[in-house]
Protein backbone atom coordinates (compact mmCIF):
# COMPACT_ATOMS: atom_id res chain seq x y z
CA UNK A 1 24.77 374.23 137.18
CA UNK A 2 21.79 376.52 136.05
CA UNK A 3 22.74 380.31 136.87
CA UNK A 4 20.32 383.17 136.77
CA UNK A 5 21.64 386.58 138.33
CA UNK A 6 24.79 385.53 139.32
CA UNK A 7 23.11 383.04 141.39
CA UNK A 8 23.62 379.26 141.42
CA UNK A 9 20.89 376.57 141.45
CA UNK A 10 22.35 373.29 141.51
CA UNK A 11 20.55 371.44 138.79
CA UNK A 12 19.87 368.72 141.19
CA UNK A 13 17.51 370.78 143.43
CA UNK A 14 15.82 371.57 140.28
CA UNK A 15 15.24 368.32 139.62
CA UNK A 16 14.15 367.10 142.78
CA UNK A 17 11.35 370.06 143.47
CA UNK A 18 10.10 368.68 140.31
CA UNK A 19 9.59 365.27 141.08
CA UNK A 20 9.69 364.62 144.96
CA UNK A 21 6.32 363.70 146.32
CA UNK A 22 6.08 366.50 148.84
CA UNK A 23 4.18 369.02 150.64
CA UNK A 24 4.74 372.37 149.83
CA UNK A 25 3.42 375.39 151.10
CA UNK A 26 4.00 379.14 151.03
CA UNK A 27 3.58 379.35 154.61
CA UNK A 28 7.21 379.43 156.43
CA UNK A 29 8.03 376.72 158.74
CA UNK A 30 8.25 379.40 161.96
CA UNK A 31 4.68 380.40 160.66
CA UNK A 32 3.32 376.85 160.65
CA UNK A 33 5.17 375.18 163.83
CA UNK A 34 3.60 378.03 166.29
CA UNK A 35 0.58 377.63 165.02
CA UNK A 36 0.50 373.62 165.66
CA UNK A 37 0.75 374.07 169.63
CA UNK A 38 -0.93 376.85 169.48
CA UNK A 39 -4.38 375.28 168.32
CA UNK A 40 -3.79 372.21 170.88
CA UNK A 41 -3.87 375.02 173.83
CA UNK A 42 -7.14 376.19 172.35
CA UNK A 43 -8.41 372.98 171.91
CA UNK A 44 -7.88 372.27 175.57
CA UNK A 45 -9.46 375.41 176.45
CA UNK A 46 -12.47 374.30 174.40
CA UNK A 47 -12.73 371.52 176.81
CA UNK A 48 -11.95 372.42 180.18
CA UNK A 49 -14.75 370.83 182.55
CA UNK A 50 -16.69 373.81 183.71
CA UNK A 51 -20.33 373.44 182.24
CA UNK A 52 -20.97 369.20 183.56
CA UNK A 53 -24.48 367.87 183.98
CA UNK A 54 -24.05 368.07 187.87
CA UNK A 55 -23.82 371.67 188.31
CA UNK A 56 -26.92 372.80 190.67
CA UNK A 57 -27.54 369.26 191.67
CA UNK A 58 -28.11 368.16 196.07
CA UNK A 59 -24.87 366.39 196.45
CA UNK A 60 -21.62 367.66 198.42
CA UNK A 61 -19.60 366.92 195.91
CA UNK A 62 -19.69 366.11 192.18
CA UNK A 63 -16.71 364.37 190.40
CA UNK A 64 -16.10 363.92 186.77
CA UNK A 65 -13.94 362.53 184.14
CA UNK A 66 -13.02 364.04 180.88
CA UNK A 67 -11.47 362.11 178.21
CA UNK A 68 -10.85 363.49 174.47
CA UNK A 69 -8.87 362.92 171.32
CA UNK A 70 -7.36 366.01 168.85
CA UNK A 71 -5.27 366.24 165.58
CA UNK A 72 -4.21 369.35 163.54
CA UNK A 73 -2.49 369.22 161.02
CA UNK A 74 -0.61 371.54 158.31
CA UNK A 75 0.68 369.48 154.78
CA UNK A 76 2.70 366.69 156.28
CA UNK A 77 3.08 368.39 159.85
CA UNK A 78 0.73 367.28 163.01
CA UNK A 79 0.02 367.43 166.53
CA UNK A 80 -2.24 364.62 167.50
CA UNK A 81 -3.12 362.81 171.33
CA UNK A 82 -5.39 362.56 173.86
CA UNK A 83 -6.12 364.59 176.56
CA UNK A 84 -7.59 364.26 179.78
CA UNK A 85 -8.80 366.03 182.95
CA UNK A 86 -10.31 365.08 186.23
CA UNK A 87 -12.73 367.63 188.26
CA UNK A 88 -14.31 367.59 191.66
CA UNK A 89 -17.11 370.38 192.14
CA UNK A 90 -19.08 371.52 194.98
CA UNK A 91 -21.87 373.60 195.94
CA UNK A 92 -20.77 377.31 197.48
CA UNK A 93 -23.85 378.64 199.06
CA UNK A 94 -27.70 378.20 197.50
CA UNK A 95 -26.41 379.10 194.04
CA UNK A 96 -22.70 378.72 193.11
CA UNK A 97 -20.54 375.89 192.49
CA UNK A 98 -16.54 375.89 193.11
CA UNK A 99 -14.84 373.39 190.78
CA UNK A 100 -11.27 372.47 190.77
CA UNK A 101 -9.71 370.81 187.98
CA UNK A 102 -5.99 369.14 186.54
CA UNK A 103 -5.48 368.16 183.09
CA UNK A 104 -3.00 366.22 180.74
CA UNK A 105 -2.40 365.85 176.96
CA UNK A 106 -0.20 364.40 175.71
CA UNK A 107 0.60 364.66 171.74
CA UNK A 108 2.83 363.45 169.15
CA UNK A 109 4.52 365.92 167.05
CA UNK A 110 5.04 364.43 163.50
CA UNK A 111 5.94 365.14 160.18
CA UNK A 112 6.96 363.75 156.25
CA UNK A 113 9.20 366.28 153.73
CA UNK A 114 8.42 369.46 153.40
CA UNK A 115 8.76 372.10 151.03
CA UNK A 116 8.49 375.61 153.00
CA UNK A 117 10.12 379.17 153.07
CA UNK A 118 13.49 378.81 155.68
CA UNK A 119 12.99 381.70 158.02
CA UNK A 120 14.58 381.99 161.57
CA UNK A 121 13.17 385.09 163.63
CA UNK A 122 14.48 383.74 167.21
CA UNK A 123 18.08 384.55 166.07
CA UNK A 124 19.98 386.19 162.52
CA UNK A 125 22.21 383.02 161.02
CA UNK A 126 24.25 384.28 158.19
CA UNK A 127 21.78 382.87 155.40
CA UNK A 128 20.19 384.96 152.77
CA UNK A 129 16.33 384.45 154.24
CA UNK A 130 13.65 383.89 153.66
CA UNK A 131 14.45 380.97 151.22
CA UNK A 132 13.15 377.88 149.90
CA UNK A 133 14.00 374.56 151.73
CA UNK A 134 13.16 371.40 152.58
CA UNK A 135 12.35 370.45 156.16
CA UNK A 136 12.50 366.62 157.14
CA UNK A 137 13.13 364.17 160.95
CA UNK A 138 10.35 365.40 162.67
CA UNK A 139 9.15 363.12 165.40
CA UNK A 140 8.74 364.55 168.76
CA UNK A 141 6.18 365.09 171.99
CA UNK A 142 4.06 367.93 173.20
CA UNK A 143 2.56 367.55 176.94
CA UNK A 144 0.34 370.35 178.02
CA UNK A 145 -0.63 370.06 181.88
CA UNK A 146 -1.94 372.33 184.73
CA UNK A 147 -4.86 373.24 187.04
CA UNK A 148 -7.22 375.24 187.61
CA UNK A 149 -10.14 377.09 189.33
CA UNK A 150 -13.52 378.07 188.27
CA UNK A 151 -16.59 379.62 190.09
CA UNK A 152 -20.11 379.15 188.18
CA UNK A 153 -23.44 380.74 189.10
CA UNK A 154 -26.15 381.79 187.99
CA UNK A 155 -27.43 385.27 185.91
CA UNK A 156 -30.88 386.90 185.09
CA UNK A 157 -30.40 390.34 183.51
CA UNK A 158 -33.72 390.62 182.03
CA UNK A 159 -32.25 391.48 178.18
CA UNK A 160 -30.64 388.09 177.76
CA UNK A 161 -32.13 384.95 178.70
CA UNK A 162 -31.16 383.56 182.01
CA UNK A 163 -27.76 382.07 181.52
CA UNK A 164 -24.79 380.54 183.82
CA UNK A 165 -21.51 381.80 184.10
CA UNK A 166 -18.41 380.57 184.66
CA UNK A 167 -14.98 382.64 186.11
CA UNK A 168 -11.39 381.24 186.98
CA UNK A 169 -8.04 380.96 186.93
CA UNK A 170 -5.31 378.22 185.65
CA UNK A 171 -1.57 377.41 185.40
CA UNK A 172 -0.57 375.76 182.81
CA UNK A 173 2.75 374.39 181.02
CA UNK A 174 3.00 373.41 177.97
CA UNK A 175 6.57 371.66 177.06
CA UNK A 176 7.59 370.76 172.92
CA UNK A 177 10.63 368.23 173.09
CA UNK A 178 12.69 367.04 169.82
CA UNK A 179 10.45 369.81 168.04
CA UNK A 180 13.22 369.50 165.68
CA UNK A 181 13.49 369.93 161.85
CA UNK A 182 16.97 368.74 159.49
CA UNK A 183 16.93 371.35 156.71
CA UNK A 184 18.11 371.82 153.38
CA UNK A 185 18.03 374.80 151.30
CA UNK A 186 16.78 374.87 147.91
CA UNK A 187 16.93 378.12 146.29
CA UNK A 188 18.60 381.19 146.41
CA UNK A 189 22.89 382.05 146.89
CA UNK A 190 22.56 379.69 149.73
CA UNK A 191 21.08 376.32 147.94
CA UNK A 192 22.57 373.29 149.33
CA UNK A 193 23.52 374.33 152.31
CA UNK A 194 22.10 372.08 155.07
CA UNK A 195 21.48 372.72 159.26
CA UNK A 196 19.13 371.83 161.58
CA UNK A 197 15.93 374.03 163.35
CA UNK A 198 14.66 373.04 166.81
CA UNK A 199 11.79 374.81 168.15
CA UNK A 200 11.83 372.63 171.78
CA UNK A 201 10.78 374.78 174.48
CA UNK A 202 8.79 374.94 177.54
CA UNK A 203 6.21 377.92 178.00
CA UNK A 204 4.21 378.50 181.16
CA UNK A 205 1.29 380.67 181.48
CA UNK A 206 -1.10 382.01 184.13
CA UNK A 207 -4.67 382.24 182.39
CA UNK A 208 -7.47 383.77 183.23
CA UNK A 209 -10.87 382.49 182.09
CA UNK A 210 -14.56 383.12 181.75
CA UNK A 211 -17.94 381.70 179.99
CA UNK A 212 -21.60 381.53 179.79
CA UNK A 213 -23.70 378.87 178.87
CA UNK A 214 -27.33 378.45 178.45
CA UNK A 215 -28.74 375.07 179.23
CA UNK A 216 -32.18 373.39 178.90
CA UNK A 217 -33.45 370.54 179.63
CA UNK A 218 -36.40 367.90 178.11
CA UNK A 219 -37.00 364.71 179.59
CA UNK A 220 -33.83 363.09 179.86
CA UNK A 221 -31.51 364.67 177.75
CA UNK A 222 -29.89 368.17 178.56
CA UNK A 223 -28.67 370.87 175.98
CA UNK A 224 -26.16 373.37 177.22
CA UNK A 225 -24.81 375.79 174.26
CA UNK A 226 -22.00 378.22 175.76
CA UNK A 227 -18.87 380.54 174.82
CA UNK A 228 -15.61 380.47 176.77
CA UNK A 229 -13.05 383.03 176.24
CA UNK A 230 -9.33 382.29 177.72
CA UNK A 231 -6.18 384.61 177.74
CA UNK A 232 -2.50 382.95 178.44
CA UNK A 233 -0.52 385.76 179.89
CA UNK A 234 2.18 386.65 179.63
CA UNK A 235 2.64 386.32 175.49
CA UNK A 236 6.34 384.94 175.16
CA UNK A 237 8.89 384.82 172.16
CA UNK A 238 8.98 381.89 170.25
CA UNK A 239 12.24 380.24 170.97
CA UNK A 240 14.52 378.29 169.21
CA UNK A 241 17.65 377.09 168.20
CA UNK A 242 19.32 376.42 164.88
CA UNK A 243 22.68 375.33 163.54
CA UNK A 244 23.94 375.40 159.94
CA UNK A 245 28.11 375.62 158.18
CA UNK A 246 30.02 377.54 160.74
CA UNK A 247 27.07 378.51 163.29
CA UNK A 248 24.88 377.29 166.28
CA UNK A 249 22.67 379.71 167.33
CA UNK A 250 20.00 380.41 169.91
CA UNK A 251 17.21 382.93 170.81
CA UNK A 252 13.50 383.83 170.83
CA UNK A 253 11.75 386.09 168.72
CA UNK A 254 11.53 389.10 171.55
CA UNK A 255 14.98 389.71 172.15
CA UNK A 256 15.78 389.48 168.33
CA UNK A 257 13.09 392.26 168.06
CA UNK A 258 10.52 390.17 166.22
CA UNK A 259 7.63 390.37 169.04
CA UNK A 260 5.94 387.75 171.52
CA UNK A 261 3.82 385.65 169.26
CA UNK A 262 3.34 382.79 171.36
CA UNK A 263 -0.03 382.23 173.52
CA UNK A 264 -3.03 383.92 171.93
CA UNK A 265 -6.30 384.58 173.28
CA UNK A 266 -8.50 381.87 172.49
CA UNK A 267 -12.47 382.46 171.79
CA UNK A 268 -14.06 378.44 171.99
CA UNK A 269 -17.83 377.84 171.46
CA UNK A 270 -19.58 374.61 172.53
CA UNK A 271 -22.62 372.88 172.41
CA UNK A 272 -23.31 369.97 175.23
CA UNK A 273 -25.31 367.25 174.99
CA UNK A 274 -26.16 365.35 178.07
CA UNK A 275 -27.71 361.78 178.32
CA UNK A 276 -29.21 362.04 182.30
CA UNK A 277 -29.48 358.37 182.93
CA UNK A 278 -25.69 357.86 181.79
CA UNK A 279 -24.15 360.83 183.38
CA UNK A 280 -22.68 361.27 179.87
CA UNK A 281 -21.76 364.97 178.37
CA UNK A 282 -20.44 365.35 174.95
CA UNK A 283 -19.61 368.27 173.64
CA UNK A 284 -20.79 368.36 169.90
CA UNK A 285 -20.28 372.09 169.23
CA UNK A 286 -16.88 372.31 169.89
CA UNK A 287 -15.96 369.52 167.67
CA UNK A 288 -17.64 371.31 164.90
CA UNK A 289 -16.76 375.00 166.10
CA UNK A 290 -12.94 373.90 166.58
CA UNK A 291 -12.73 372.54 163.00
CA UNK A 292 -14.39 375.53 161.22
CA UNK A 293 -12.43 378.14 163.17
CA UNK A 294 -9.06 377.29 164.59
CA UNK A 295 -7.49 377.02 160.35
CA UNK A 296 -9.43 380.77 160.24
CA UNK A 297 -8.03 382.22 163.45
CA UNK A 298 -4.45 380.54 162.94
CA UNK A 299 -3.83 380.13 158.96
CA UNK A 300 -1.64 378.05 157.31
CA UNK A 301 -3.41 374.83 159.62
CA UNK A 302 -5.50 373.02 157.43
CA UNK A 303 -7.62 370.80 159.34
CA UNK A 304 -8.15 370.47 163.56
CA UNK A 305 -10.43 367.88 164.83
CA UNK A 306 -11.47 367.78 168.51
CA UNK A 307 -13.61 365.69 169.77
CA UNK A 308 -14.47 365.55 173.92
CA UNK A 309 -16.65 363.55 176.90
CA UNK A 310 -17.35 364.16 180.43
CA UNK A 311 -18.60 361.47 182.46
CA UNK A 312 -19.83 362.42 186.23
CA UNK A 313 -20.02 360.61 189.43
């Protein structure tokens, strides 16, 4: 045993934080697995189907199909799946459109070892934390569904160029099962001692939207840049559940007094790209915009690729 303190570091976790082939990261594991789901929200906000080639066209109705594929990911840790949304749109009077929309993705929460700061803010186990660990067995789902609402028109305010907007309203759930870490500690008085973290929860949110994009057209092809700016309410506590020698505890971080972290207001920019003859939208902006922003806005993420279509009928 190596001692320093009056504290004892079994030699062997020496050793092994030496030579393991890990990931490890000074962000703590709470930090990094609310981030994760987090990011997948905002991806789906980034693609909700409210800016389609068929807005301000003759027909009664206007159906379309979204498909798209996302993965974030954080050293070892990921969220990765498709998602998917149908719409149906019609005209409301000479110059807005009503669109109503559902959605499902469905993701696979994944993850090697990991070498991250133990810290539990959803409940106080009797550890001495924050503390070095290692965090292994994840393998779980995500599924984020819901519907929604959206009215579109039309705007011409002189100082901006004329631009359409885009206001609604959508339910949406978004459920983690076997979110679920083994962990050992590493450092500190309480090195060796082993337990288990599961962050499975289900949080629902009623969130108000809104957007404007500015399309153009030339020959064929149609360009539509826009911003859409979403706001899950209400914020919830990140809940959780852990068990270690002698304790099995649950909680979320807002009755422990450590806030409501969970569901941030989300800020997506796109840029679509429309092939007329195909019906075909895809949305190259946000793939770009997504990747260069969501690691900014939630850090400790290293990399989030989105990538999205719309095809109308």
């Amino acid at each position: 045993m190596l001692r320093s303190r009056n504290v004892s570091i079994p030699a062997w976790a020496i050793l092994y934080l030496l030579l393991a082939p890990v990931s490890q990261s000074t962000e703590s594991i709470e930090f990094v697995q609310e981030h994760l789901p987090e990011i997948a929200m905002d991806n789906r906000y980034a693609s909700l189907p409210l800016w389609d080639a068929c807005i301000n066209e003759e027909e009664s109705y206007c159906l379309a199909v979204n498909a798209g594929y996302a993965r974030t990911y954080s050293g070892t840790l990921s969220i990765d799946g498709p998602m998917l949304s149908l719409s149906v749109a019609r005209p409301v009077g000479e110059t807005l459109q009503l669109t109503g929309f559902v959605f499902f993705d469905d993701f696979i929460l994944a993850g090697g070892t990991e070498h991250r700061p133990l810290e539990v803010l959803f409940a106080s186990p009797p550890l001495a934390l924050p503390e070095q660990a290692e965090f292994t067995g994840l393998d779980g789902r995500a599924r984020d569904i819901g519907l929604g609402i959206a009215l579109n028109g039309a705007a011409d305010w002189g100082w901006l160029p004329p631009m359409e907007w885009s206001a609604g309203l959508m339910w949406q759930q978004f459920k983690l099962s076997d979110y679920r870490f083994d962990y050992l500690i590493i450092g500190g008085s309480d090195a060796g001692k082993t337990g288990t973290l599961d962050y499975s929860a289900t949080y629902a949110h009623i969130s108000p939207f809104f957007g404007a994009a500015w399309r153009r057209a030339r020959g064929v092809w149609q360009y539509a840049p826009h911003v859409q700016f979403a706001v899950p309410l209400p914020r919830r506590g990140v809940e959780g559940r852990t068990t270690g020698p002698g304790f099995d505890m649950a909680g979320n971080t807002a009755d422990n007094g450590n806030g409501k972290h969970f569901g941030d207001p989300s800020v997506t920019i796109g840029f679509n790209v429309t092939y007329e003859p195909w019906n075909l939208t895809v949305d190259l902006g946000s793939t770009i915009t997504q990747a260069l922003l969501e690691p900014k806005v939630h850090e400790g993420v290293q990399h989030n690729f989105m990538f999205s279509a719309c095809r109308t009928f």
